[in-house]
Protein backbone atom coordinates (compact mmCIF):
# COMPACT_ATOMS: atom_id res chain seq x y z
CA UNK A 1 -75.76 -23.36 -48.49
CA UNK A 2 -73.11 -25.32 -46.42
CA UNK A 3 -70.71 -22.83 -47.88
CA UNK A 4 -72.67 -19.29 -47.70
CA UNK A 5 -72.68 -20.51 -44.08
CA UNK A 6 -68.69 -20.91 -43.95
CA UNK A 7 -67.94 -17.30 -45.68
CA UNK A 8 -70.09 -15.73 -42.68
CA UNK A 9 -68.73 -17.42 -40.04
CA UNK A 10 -65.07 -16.74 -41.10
CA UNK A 11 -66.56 -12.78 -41.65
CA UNK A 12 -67.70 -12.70 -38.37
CA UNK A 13 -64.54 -14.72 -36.67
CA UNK A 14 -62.73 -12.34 -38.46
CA UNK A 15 -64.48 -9.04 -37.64
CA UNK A 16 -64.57 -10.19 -33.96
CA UNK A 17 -59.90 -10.37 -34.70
CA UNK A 18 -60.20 -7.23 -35.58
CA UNK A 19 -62.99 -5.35 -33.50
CA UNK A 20 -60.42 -6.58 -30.54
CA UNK A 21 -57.66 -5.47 -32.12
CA UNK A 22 -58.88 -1.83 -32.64
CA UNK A 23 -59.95 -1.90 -29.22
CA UNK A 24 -56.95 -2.91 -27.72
CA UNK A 25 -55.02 0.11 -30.49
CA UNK A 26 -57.75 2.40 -28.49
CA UNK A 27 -56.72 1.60 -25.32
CA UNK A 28 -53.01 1.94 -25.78
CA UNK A 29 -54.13 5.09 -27.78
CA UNK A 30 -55.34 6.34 -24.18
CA UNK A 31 -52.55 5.04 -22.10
CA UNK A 32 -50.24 7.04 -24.11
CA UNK A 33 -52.28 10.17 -23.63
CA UNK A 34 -52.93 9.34 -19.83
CA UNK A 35 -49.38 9.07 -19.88
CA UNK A 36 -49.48 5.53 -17.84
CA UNK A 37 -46.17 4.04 -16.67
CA UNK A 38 -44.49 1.33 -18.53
CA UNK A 39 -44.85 -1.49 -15.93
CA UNK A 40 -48.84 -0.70 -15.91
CA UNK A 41 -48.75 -0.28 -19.89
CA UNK A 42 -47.42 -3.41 -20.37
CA UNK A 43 -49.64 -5.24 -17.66
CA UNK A 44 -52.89 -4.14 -19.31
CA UNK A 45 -51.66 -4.68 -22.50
CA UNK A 46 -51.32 -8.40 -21.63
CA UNK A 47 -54.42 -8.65 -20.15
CA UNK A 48 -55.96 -7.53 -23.35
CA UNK A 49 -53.65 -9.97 -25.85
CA UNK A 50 -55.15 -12.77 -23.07
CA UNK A 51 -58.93 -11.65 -23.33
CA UNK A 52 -58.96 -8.81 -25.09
CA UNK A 53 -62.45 -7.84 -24.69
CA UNK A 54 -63.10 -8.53 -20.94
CA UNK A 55 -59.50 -6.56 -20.24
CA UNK A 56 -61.12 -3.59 -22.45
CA UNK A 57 -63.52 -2.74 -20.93
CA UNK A 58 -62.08 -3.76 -17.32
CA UNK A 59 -59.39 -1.14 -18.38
CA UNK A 60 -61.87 1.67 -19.16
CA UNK A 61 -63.39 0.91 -15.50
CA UNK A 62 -60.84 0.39 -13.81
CA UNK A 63 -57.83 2.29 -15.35
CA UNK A 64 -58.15 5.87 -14.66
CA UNK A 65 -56.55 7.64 -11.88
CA UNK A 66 -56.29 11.38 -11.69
CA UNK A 67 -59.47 12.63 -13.19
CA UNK A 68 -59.86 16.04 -15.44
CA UNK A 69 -63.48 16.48 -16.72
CA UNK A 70 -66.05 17.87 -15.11
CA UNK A 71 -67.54 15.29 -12.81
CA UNK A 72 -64.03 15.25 -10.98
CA UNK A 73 -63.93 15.75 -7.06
CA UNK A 74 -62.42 19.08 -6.19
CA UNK A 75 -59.04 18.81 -5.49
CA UNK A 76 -58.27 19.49 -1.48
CA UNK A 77 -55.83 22.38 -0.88
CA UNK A 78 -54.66 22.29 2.81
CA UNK A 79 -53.08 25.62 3.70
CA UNK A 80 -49.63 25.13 3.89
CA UNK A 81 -46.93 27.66 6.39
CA UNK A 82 -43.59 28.21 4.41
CA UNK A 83 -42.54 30.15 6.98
CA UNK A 84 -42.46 27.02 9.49
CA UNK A 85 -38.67 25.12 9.65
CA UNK A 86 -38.85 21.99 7.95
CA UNK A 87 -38.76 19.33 10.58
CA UNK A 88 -37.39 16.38 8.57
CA UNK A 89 -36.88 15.70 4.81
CA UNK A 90 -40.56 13.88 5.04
CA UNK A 91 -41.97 17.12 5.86
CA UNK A 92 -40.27 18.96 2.98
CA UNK A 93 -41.83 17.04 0.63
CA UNK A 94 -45.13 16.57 2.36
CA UNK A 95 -45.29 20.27 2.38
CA UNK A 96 -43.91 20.76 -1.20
CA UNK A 97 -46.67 18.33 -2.49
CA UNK A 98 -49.71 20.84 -0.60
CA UNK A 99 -49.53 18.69 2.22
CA UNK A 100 -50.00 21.12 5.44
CA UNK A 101 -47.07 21.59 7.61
CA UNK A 102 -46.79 19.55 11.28
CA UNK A 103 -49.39 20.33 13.63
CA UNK A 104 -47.12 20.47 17.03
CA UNK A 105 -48.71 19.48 20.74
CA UNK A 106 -51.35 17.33 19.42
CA UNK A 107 -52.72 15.10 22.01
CA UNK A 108 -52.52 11.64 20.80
CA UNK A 109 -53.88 7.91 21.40
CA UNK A 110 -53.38 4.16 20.20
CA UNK A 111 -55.77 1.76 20.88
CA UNK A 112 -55.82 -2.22 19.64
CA UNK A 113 -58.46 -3.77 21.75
CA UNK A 114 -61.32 -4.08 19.51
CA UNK A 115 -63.84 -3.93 23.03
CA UNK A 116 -61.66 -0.30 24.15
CA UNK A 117 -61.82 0.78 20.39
CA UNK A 118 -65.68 0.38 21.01
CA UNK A 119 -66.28 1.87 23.69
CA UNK A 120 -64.21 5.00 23.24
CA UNK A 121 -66.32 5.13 19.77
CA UNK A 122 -69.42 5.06 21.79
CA UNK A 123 -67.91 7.84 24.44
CA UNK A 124 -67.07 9.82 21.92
CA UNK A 125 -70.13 9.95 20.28
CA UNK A 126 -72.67 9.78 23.28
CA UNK A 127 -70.39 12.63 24.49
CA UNK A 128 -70.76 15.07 21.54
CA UNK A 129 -73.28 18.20 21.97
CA UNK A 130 -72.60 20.00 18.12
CA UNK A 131 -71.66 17.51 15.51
CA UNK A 132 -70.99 13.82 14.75
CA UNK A 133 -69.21 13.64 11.44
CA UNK A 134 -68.01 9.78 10.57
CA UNK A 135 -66.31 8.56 6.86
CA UNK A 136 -65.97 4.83 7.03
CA UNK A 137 -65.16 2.18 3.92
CA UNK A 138 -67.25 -0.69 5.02
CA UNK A 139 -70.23 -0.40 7.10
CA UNK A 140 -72.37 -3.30 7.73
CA UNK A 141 -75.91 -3.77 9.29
CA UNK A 142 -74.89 -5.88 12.43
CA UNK A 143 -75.08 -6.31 15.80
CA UNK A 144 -72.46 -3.67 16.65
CA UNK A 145 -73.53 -1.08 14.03
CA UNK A 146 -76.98 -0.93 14.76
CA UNK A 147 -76.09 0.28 18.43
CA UNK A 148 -73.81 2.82 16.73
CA UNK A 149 -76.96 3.89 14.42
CA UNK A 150 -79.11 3.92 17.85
CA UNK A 151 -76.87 6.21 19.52
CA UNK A 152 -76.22 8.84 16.33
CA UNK A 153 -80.22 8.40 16.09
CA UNK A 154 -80.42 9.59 20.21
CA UNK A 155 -77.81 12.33 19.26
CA UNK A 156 -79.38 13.89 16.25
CA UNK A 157 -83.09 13.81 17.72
CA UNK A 158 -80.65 16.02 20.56
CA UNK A 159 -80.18 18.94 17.92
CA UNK A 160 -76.70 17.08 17.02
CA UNK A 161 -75.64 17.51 13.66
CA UNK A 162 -74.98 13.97 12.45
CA UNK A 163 -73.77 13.08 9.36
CA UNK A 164 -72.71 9.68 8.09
CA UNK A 165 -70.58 9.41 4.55
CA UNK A 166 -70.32 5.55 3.33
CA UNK A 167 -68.69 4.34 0.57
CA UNK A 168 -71.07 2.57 -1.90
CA UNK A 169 -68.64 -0.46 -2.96
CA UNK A 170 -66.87 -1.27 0.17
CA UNK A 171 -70.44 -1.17 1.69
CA UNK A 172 -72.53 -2.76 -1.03
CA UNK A 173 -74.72 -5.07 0.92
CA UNK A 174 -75.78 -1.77 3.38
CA UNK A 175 -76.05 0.16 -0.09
CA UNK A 176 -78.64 -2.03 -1.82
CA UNK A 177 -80.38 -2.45 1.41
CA UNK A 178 -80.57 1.13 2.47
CA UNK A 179 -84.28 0.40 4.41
CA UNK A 180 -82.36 -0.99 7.08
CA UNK A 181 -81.70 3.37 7.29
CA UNK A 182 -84.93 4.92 6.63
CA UNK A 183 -85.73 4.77 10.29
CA UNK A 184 -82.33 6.75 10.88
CA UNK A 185 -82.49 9.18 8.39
CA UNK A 186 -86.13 10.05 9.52
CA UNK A 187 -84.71 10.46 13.10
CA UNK A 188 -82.04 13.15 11.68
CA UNK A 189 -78.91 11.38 10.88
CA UNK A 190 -77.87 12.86 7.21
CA UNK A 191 -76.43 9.68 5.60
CA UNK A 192 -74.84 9.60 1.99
CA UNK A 193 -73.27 6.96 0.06
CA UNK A 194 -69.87 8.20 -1.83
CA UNK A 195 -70.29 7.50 -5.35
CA UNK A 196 -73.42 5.32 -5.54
CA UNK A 197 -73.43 3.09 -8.06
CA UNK A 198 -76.88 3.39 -9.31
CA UNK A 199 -76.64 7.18 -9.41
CA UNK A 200 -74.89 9.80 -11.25
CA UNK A 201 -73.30 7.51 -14.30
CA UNK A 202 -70.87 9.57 -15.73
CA UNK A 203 -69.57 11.10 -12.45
CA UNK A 204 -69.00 7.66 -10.56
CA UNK A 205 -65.90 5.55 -11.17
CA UNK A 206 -65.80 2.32 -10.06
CA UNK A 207 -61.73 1.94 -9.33
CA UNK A 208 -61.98 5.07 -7.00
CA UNK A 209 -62.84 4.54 -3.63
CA UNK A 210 -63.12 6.25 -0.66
CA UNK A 211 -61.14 4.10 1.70
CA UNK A 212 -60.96 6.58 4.42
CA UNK A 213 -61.38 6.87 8.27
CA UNK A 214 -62.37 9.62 9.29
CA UNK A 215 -64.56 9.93 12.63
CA UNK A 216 -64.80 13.54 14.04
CA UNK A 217 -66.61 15.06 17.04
CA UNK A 218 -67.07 18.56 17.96
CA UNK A 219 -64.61 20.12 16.05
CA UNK A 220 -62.16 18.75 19.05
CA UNK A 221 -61.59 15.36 18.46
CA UNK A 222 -60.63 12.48 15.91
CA UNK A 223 -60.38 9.21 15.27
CA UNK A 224 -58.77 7.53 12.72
CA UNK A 225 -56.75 4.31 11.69
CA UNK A 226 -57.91 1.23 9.61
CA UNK A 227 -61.27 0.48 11.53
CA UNK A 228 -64.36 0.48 9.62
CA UNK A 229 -68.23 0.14 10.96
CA UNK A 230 -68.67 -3.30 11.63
CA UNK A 231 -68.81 -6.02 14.14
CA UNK A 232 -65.51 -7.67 13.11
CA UNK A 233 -63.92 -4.66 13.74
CA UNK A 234 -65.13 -3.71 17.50
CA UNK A 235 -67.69 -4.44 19.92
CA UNK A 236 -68.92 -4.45 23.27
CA UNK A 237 -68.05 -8.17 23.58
CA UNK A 238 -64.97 -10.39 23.15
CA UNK A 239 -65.11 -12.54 19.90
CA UNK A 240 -62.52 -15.06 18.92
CA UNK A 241 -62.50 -14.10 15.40
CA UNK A 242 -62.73 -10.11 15.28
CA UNK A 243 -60.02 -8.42 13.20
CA UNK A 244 -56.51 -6.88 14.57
CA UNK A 245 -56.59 -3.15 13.86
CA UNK A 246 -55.89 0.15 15.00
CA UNK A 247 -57.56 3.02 16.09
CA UNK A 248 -55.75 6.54 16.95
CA UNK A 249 -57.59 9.76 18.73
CA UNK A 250 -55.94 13.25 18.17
CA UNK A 251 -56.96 16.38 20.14
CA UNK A 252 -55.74 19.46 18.55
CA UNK A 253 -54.80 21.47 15.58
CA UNK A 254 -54.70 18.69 13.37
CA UNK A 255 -58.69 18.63 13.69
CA UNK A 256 -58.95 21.14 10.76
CA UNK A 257 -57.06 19.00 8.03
CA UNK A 258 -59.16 16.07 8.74
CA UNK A 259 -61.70 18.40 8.37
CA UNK A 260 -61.06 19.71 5.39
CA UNK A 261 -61.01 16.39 3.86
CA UNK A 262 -64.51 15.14 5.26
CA UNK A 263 -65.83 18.27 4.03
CA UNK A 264 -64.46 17.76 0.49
CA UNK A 265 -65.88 14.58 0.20
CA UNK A 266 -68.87 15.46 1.73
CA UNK A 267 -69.64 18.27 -0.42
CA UNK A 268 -68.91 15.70 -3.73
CA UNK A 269 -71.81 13.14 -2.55
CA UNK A 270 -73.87 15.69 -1.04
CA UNK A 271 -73.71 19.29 -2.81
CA UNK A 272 -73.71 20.62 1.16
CA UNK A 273 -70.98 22.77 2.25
CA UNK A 274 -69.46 22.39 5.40
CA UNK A 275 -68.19 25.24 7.14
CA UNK A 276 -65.03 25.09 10.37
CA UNK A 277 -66.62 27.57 12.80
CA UNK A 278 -63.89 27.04 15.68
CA UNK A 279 -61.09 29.70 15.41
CA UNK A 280 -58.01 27.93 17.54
CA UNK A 281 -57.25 25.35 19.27
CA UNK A 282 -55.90 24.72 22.89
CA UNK A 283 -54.29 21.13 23.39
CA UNK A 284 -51.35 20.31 25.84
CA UNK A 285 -50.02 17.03 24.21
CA UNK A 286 -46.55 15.61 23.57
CA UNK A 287 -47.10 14.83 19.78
CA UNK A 288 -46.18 16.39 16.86
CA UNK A 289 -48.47 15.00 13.72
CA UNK A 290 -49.07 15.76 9.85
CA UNK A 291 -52.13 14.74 8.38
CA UNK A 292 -51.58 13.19 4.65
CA UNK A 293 -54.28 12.84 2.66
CA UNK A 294 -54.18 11.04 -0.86
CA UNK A 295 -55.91 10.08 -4.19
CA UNK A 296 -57.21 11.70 -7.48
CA UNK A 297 -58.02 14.69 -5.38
CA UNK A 298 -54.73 15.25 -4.27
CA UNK A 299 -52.53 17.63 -7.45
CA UNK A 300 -49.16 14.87 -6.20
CA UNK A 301 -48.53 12.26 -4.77
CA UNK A 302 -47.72 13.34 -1.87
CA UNK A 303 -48.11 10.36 0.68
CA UNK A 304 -45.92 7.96 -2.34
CA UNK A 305 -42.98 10.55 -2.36
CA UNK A 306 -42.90 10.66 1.39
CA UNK A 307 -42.73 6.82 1.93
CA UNK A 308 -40.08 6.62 -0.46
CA UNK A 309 -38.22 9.73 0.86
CA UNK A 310 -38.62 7.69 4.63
CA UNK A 311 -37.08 4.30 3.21
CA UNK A 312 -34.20 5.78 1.61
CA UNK A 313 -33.42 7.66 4.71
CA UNK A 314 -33.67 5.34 6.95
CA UNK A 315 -31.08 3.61 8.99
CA UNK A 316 -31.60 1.67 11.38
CA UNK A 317 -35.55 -0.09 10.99
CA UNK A 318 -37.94 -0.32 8.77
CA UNK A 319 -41.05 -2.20 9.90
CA UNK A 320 -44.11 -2.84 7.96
CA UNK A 321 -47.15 -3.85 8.92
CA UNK A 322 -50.35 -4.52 6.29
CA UNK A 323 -52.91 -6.40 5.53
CA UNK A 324 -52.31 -6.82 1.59
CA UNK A 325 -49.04 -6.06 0.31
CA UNK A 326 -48.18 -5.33 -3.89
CA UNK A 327 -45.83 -3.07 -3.85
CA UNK A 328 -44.60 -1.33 -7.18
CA UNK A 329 -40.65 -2.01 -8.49
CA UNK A 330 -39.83 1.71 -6.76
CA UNK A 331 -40.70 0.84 -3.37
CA UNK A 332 -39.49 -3.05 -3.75
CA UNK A 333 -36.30 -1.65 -4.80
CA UNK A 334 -36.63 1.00 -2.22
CA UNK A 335 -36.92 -1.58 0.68
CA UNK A 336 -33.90 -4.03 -0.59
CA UNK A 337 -31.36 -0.92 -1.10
CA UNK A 338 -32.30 -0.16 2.92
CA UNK A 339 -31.35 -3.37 3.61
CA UNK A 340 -28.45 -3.94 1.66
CA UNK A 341 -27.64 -0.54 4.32
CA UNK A 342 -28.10 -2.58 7.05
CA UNK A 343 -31.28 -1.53 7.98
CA UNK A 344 -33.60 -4.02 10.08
CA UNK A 345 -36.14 -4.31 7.33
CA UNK A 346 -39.62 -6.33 8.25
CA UNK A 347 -42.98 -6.83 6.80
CA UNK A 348 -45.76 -8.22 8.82
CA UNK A 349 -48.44 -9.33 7.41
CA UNK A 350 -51.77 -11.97 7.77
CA UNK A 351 -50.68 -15.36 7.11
CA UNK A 352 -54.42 -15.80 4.92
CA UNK A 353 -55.36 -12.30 4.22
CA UNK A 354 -59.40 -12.15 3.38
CA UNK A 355 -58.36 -11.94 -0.11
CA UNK A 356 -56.96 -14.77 -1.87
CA UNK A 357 -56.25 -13.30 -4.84
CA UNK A 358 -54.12 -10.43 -3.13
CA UNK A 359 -52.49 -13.62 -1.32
CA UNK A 360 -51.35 -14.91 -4.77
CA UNK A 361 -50.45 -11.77 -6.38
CA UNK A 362 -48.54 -10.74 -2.73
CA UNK A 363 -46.20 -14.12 -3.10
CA UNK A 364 -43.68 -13.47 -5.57
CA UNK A 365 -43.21 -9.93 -4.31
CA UNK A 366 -42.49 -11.38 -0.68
CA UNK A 367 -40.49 -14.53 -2.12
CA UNK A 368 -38.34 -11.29 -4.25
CA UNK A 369 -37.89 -9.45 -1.06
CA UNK A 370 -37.05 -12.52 1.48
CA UNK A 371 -34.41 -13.57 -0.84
CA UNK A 372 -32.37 -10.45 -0.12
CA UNK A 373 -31.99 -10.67 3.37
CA UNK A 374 -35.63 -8.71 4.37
CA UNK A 375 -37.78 -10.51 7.26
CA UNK A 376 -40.94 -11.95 5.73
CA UNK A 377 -43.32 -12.74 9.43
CA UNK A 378 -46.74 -14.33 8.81
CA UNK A 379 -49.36 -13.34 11.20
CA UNK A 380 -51.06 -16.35 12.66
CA UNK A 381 -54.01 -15.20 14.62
CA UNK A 382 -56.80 -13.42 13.00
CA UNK A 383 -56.74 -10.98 9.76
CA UNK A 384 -54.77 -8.32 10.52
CA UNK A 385 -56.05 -4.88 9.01
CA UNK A 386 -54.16 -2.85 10.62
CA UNK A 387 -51.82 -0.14 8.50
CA UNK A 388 -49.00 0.73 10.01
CA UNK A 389 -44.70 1.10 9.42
CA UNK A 390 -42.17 2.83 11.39
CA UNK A 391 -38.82 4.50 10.61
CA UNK A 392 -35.94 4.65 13.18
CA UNK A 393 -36.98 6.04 16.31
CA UNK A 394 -37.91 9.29 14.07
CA UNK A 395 -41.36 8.54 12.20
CA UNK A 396 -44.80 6.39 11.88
CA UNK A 397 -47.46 6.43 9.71
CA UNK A 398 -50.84 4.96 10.64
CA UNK A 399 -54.13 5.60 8.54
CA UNK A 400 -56.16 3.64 6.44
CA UNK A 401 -53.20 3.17 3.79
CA UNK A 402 -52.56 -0.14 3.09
CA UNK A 403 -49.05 -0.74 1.06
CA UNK A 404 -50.38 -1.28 -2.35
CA UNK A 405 -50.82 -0.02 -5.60
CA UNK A 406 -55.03 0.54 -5.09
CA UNK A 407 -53.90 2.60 -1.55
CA UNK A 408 -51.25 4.27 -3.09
CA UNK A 409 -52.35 5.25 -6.35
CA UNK A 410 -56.29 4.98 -6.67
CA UNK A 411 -58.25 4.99 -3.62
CA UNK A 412 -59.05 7.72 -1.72
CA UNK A 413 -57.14 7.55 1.66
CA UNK A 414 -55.95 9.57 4.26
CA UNK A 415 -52.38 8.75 7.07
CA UNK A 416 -51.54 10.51 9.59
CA UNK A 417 -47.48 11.11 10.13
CA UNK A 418 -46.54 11.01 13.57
CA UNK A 419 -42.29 12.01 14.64
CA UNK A 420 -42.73 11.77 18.44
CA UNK A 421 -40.66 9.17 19.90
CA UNK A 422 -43.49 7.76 22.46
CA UNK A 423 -45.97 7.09 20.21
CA UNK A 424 -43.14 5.63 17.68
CA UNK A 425 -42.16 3.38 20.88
CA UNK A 426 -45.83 2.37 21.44
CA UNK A 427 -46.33 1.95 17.81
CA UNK A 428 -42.91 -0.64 18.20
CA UNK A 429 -43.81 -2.71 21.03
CA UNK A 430 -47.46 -3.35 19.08
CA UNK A 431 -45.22 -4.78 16.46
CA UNK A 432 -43.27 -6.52 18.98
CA UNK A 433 -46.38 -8.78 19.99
CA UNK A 434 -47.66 -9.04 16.46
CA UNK A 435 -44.15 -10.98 15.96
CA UNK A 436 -44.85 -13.36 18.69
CA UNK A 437 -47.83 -14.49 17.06
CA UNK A 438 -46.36 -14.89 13.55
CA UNK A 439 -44.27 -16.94 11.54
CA UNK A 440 -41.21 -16.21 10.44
CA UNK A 441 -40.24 -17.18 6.41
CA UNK A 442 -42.61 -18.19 3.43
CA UNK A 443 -42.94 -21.65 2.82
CA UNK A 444 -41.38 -23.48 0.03
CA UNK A 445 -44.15 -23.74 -2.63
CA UNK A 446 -44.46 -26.03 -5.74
CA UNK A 447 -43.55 -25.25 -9.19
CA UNK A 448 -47.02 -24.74 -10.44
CA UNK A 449 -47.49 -22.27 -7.16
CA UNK A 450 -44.59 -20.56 -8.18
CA UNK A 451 -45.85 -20.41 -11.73
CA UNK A 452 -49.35 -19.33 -10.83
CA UNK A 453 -47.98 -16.06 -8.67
CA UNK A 454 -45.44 -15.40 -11.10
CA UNK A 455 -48.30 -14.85 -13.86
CA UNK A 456 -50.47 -13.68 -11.33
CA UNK A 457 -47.78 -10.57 -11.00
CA UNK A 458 -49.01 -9.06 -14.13
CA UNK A 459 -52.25 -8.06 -12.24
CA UNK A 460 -50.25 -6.50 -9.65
CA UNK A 461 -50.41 -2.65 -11.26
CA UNK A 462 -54.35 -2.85 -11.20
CA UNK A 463 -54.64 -4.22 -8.05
């Protein structure tokens, strides 16, 4: 009996070796036909030797990109002018990727005060008489957001066509508490949740996100940047701990594109159509803008090729700022070429991000970078979320992009490419103050520290 009992468990212990095994042959089977790039190849395939079946099935969650079956989102063509002069080699490839070409005389706004970002938020939306269309990541049910749901309540009991697209991970606590909204919806405000986890199985995929900003009022204005809907973001009040971010307004042409983006997405978690009834646009700015969007519904990458394009070309500064920072060997090799140039290269970022896992995958990429001459400054005050970097005196790019491989590569995100020299000077001087609240240099850590980022690395291309 003692034996019978032996034979089965060394059956099962070995059917379990190879059940892994074949999974693990399936899942390279798949990289190879998904055509995945080495460094990621080799990072899940790690994973897997380490725990084979949790990194399995993580893998088959987590590691598509660009989808082709039927549930995909429709990819977003914006119309594109060849017959425009390419403003910079950015814009050549922005437009050779189906990005649409700069949108000239926009007029354009930063704001960093969490209490301004508010209340132009409120303006804008107590202001609009047609439509109230708003894409956010994270929304929570606080203090701050239920006055916004008051006022888009007021505004669609007005006739005011108000609709509100959330995503259903980044807001999972509103998402499995959606009778905090019932009183909303009933009022008129048309609110969807982008791929909702309990619904629609084989069309939702967890690793794709809509990480976008998009917040658009009467087919004249926008807002945009990293803020999401909650009260760490903005509010009426001061609070000590709120969030540094940024928002950005643009009055103009540029309207459209983020249009056309809302209204994809829209359309995916909805099945309504959207339709642009405005025919032109009349704005008297200064600033000339493209609007980038990225993701699996983008055919390229259009937003990746540009920032590398902008770092190679560079030659005089290249500052960074992000909240969470994994950056693949391209663009790490990218940035220390620039500054073997010469070029001022610095990356700002929270000193104790609200992630401390991307903190620990983050370090040896920082420690790689700080050993070749580039500026490492630690933001002391509160988590920084803002997204931004600027080139020369020539280009910025704000959005909701932060510089990782999950922005880059596998949410869905949207930045806005700005070449006029005032806001690039605004964007600088933001930076400027940033630096006097940071710390300059990463602190010497212990061998196990270095050990634990070091391993913690191989993560970095699912991150």
């Amino acid at each position: 009996m003692f034996m019978t009992e032996n034979i089965a468990d060394i059956i099962l212990y070995h059917s379990l070796i190879v059940f892994g095994e074949l999974l693990i042959v399936t899942s390279l089977i798949h990289m190879l036909y998904k055509r995945r790039s080495p460094t990621s190849m080799i990072s899940w395939l790690l994973s897997m030797v380490l725990l084979p079946y949790l990194f399995v099935v993580l893998y088959f969650i987590f590691g598509s990109r660009k989808r082709k079956n039927r549930y995909q989102k429709a990819r977003i063509k914006l119309k594109t002018s060849n017959t425009t002069k390419e403003l910079n080699p950015i814009d050549g490839i922005l437009k050779n990727c189906g990005v649409s070409s700069v949108k000239q005389d926009q007029e354009f706004q930063i704001f960093t005060d969490s209490t301004q970002i508010y209340s132009v938020f409120m303006n804008h939306i107590n202001k609009a008489v047609k439509s109230i269309y708003l894409c956010t990541y994270v929304m929570r049910y606080d203090k701050t957001t239920i006055e916004i749901l008051e006022a888009l309540s007021k505004k669609a009991q007005q006739g005011v066509s108000v609709k509100l697209l959330i995503d259903s991970l980044g807001s999972w606590q509103l998402y499995f508490n959606q009778h905090h909204l019932k009183k909303y919806i009933k009022s008129g405000v048309d609110i969807k949740f982008f791929m909702p986890a309990l619904k629609m199985p084989f069309r939702n995929y967890i690793n794709l996100r809509n990480h976008r900003k998009i917040y658009m009022f009467d087919e004249d204005t926008i807002l945009s940047g990293g803020i999401n809907l909650a009260d760490e973001y903005l509010g009426f009040d001061k609070q000590t701990k709120r969030w540094e971010d940024i928002l950005f307004s643009i009055k103009g042409g540029a309207f459209k594109d983020f249009f056309k983006v809302f209204a994809s997405d829209w359309f995916y978690s909805s099945s309504q159509k959207l339709e642009f009834e405005k025919k032109e646009f009349k704005s008297n700015g200064d600033t000339s803008v493209q609007i980038v969007p990225s993701g699996p519904d983008m055919e390229k990458d259009a937003l990746y090729e540009a920032l590398l394009c902008a770092i190679y070309g560079a030659t005089k500064r290249i500052w960074i700022v992000t909240p969470y920072f994994v950056p693949n060997d391209s663009l790490s090799l990218a940035l220390i070429v620039a500054r073997h140039k010469g070029v001022d290269v610095k990356l700002i970022t929270p000193k104790n991000s609200n992630h401390v896992s991307a903190d620990l995958i983050r370090s040896s990429f920082m420690r790689d970078l700080e050993d070749e001459g580039i500026e490492i400054w630690l933001y002391d005050g509160n988590m920084l979320h803002a997204k931004a970097i600027i080139f020369d005196d020539t280009c910025a790019t704000l959005g909701s992009v932060n510089f990782d491989n999950r922005s880059l590569f596998l949410n869905y995100e949207i930045a806005t490419f700005i070449y006029t020299k005032r806001v690039i000077e605004e964007t600088y001087r933001w930076m400027e103050t940033l630096l006097l609240g940071s710390t300059k240099g990463i602190k010497e850590a212990s061998k196990f520290r270095i050990i634990m980022e070091n391993f913690m690395r191989i993560f970095a291309p699912q991150v």
